[in-house]
Protein backbone atom coordinates (compact mmCIF):
# COMPACT_ATOMS: atom_id res chain seq x y z
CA UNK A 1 30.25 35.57 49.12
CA UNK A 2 32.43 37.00 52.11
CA UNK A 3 30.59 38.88 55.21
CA UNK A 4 33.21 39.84 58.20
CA UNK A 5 37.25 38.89 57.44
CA UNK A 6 39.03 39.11 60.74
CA UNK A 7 42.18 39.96 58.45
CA UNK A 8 40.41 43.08 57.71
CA UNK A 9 40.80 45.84 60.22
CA UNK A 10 42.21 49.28 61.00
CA UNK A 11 43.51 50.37 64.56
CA UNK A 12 42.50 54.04 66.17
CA UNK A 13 43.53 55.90 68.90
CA UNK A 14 40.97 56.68 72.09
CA UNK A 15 42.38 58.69 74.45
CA UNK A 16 45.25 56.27 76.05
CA UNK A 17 43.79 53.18 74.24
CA UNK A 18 44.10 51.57 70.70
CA UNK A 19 40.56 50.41 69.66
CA UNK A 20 40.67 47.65 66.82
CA UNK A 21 37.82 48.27 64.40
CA UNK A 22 36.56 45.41 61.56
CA UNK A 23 35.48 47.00 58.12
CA UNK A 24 32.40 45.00 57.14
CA UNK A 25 32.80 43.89 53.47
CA UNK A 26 30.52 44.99 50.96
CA UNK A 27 28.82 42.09 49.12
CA UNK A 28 30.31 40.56 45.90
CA UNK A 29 29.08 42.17 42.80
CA UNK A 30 27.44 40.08 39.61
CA UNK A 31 25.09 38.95 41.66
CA UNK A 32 22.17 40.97 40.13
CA UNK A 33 23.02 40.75 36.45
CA UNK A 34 23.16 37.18 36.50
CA UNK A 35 19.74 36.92 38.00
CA UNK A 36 18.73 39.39 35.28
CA UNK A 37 20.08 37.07 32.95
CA UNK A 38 18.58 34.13 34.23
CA UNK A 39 14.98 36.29 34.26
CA UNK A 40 15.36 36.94 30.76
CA UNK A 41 16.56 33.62 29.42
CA UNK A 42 13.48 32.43 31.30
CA UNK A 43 11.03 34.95 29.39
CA UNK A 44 12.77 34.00 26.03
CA UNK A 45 11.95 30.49 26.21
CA UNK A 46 8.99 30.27 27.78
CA UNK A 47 7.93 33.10 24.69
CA UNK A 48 9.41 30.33 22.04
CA UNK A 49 7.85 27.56 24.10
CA UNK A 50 4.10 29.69 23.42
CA UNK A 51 5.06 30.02 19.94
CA UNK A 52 5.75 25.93 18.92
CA UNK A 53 2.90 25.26 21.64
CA UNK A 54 0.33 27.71 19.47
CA UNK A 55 1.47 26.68 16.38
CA UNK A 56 1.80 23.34 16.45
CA UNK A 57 -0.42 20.97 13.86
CA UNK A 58 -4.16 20.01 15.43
CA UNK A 59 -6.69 18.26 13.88
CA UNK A 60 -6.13 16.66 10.26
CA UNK A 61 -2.96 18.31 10.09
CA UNK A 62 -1.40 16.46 12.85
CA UNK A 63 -2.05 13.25 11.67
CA UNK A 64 -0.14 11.21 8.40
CA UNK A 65 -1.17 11.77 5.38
CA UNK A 66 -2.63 9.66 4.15
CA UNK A 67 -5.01 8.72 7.26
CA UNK A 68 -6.38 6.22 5.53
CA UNK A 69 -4.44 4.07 3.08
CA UNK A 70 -5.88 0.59 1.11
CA UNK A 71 -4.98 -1.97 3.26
CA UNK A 72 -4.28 -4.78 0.92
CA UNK A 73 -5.43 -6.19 -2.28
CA UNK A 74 -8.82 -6.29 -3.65
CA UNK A 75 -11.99 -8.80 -5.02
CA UNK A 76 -13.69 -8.36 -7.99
CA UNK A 77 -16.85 -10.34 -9.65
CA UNK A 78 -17.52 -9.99 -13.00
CA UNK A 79 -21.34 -10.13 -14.23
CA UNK A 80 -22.80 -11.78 -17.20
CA UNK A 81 -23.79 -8.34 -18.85
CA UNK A 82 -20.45 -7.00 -18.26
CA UNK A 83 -20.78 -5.57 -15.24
CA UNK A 84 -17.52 -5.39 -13.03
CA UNK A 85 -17.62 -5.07 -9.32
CA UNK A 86 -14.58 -4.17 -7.01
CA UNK A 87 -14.25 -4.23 -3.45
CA UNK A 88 -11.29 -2.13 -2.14
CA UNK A 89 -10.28 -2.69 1.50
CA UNK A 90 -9.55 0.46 3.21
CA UNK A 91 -7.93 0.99 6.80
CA UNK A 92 -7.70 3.91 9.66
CA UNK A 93 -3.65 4.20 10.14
CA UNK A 94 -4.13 6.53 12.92
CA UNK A 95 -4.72 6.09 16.55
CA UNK A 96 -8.03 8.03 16.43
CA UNK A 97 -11.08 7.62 15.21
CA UNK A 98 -11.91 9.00 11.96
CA UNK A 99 -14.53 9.36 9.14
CA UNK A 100 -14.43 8.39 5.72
CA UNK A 101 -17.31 10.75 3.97
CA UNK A 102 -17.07 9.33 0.68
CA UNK A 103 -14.48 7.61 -1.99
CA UNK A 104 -14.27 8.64 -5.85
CA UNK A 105 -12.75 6.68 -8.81
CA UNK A 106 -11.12 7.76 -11.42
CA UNK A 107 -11.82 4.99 -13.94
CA UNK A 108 -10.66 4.40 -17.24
CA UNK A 109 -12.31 5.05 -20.47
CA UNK A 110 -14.63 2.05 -21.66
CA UNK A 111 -16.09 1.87 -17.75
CA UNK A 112 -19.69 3.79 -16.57
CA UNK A 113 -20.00 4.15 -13.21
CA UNK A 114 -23.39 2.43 -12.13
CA UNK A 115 -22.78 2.43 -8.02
CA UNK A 116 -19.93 3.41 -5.19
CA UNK A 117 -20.32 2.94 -1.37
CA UNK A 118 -18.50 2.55 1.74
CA UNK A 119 -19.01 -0.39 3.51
CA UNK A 120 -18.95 -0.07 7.08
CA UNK A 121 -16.46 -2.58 9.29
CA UNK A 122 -18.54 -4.98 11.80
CA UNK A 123 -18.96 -8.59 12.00
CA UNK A 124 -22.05 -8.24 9.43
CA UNK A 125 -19.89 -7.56 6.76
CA UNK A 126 -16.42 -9.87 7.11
CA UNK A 127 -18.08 -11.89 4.29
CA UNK A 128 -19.20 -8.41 2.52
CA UNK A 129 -20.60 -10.46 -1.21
CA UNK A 130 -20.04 -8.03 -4.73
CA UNK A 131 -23.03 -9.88 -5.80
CA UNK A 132 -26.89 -7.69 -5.35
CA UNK A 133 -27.26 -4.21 -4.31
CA UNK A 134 -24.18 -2.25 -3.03
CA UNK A 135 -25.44 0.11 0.10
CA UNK A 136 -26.08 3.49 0.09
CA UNK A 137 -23.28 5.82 0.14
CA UNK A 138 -23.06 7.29 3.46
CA UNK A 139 -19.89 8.10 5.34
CA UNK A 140 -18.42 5.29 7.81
CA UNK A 141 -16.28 6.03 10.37
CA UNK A 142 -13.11 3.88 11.36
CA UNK A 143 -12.41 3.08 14.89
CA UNK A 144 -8.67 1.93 16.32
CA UNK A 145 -8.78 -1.06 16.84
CA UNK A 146 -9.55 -4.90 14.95
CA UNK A 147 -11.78 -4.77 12.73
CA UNK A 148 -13.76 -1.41 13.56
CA UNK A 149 -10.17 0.20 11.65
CA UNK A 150 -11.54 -1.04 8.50
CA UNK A 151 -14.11 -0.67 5.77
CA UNK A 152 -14.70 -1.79 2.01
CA UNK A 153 -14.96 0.48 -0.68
CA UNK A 154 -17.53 -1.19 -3.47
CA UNK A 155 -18.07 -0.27 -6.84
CA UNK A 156 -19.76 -1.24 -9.93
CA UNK A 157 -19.06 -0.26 -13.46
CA UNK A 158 -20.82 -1.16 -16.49
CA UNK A 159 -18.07 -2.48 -19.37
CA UNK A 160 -17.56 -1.45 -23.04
CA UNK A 161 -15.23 -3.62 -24.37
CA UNK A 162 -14.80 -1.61 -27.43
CA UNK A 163 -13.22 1.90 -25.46
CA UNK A 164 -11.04 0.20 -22.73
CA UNK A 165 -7.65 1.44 -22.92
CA UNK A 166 -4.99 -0.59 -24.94
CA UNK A 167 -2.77 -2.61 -23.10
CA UNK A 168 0.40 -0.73 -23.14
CA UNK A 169 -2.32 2.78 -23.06
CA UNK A 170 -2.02 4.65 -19.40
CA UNK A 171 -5.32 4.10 -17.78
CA UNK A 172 -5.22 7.23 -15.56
CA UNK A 173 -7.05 5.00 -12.75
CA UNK A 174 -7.23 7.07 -9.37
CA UNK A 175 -9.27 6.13 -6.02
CA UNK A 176 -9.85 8.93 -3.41
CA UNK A 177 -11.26 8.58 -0.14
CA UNK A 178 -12.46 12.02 1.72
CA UNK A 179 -11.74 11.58 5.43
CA UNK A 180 -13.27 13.66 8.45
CA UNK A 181 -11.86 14.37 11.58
CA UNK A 182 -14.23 17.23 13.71
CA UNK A 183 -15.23 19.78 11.46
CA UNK A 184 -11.98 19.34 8.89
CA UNK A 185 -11.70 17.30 5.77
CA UNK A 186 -9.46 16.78 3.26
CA UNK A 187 -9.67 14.07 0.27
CA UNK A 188 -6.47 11.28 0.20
CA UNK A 189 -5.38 9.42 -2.69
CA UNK A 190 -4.85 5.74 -2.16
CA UNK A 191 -2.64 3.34 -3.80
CA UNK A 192 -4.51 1.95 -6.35
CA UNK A 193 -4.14 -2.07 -6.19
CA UNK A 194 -2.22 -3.92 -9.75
CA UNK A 195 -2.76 -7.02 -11.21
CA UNK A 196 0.73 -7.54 -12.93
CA UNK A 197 1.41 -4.06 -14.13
CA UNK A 198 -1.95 -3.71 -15.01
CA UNK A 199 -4.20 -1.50 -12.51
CA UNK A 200 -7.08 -3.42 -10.66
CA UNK A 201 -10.10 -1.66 -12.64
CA UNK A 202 -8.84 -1.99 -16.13
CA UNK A 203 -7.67 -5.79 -15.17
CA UNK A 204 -11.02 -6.62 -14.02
CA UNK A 205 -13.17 -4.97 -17.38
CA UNK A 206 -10.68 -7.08 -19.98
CA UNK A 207 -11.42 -10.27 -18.06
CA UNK A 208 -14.88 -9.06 -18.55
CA UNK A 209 -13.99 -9.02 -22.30
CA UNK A 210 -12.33 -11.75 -23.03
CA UNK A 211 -15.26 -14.47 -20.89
CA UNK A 212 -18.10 -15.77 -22.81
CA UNK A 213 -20.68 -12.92 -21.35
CA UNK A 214 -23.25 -16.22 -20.39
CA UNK A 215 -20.92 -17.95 -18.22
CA UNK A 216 -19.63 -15.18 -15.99
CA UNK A 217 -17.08 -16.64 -12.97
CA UNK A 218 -18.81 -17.59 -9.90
CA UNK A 219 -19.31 -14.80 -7.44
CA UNK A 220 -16.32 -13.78 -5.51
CA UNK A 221 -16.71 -12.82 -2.00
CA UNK A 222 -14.28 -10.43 0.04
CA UNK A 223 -12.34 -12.61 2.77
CA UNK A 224 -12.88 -11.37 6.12
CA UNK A 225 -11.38 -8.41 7.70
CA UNK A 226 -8.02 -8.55 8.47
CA UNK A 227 -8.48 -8.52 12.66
CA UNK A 228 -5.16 -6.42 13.43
């Protein structure tokens, strides 16, 4: 930006003197269109910046899916009168809190459903036993951290040996786990655990099957929780 050049003058006549007169320069122009510019780029991107801002994911949608996966493998006890039991450990993946209302199984043919809960995490149940009544089904919710990330998914099935799938038959086995996070929901599927290439439920009723039904294996409790 130029103000006064001393270059830039004109000379007049007063009377018997010359008078040297400076021309004051008029101010470069561009100025005020690129501070329009600059006013306008800021207005388009703080308008884009709204729009990601306001429609960016919250709640359920923001975190993975699933939100709760099975964290490892699985126990199982198998009853005198053919009734199976599974325990399915289950784990928060997320770095909030959230709740699992309820799990449902898909099972194959040949098993009735007789009981399903969610077993809450907490020192009281690291040594969670298949064996006597499972709890009732109420929803548990899974901290952060240790052991409070993780719960047990129990159920009981009664056998019949006669309509279990075939062994090379698809089974169709599914587990789902509805989790909570504020007032949303949405129901996961988890990675059913295998024995082999068998899948865990239909594993667990043909060992049923194939023991004497009066000398049943000796009741298997769950390991504790992993702590991490």
């Amino acid at each position: 930006m130029a103000d006064w050049n001393s270059d830039d003058t004109e000379t007049i006549a007063v009377g018997d003197r010359r008078m040297r007169v400076r021309r004051r320069l008029g101010r470069r122009g561009g100025i005020r269109p690129l501070v329009a510019f600059a006013v306008v780029a800021l207005l388009v991107a703080g308008g884009v910046g709204y729009y990601f801002w306001s429609t960016r994911p919250t709640g359920l949608e923001a975190l993975p899916n699933p939100a709760i996966v099975a964290a490892g493998g699985y126990q199982a006890r198998v009853d005198a009168n053919r009734t199976i039991t599974v325990g399915l450990e289950i784990r928060n993946v997320t770095d909030v809190p959230v709740t699992a209302v309820s799990a449902r199984i898909v099972a194959p043919s040949g098993l009735t459903a007789v009981g399903l809960a969610i077993v809450p995490p907490g020192e009281q149940n690291m040594n969670f036993a298949l064996s006597g009544d499972l709890p009732p089904a109420a929803p548990v919710t899974l901290g952060t951290n240790g052991i409070d990330r993780n719960a047990i998914v129990a159920a009981r099935f009664l056998v019949d040996c006669a309509n279990l799938p075939e062994s090379l038959a698809p089974t169709g086995e599914q587990i789902f786990v509805t989790v909570r996070l504020g007032t949303e929901q949405r129901e996961e599927e988890l990675t059913s655990p295998v024995v082999g290439t068998t899948p865990w439920l239909t594993a667990t009723a043909r060992s049923a099957c194939v023991q004497p039904s009066a000398s049943g294996p000796l009741p298997t409790p769950l390991p504790p929780l992993p702590s991490g």
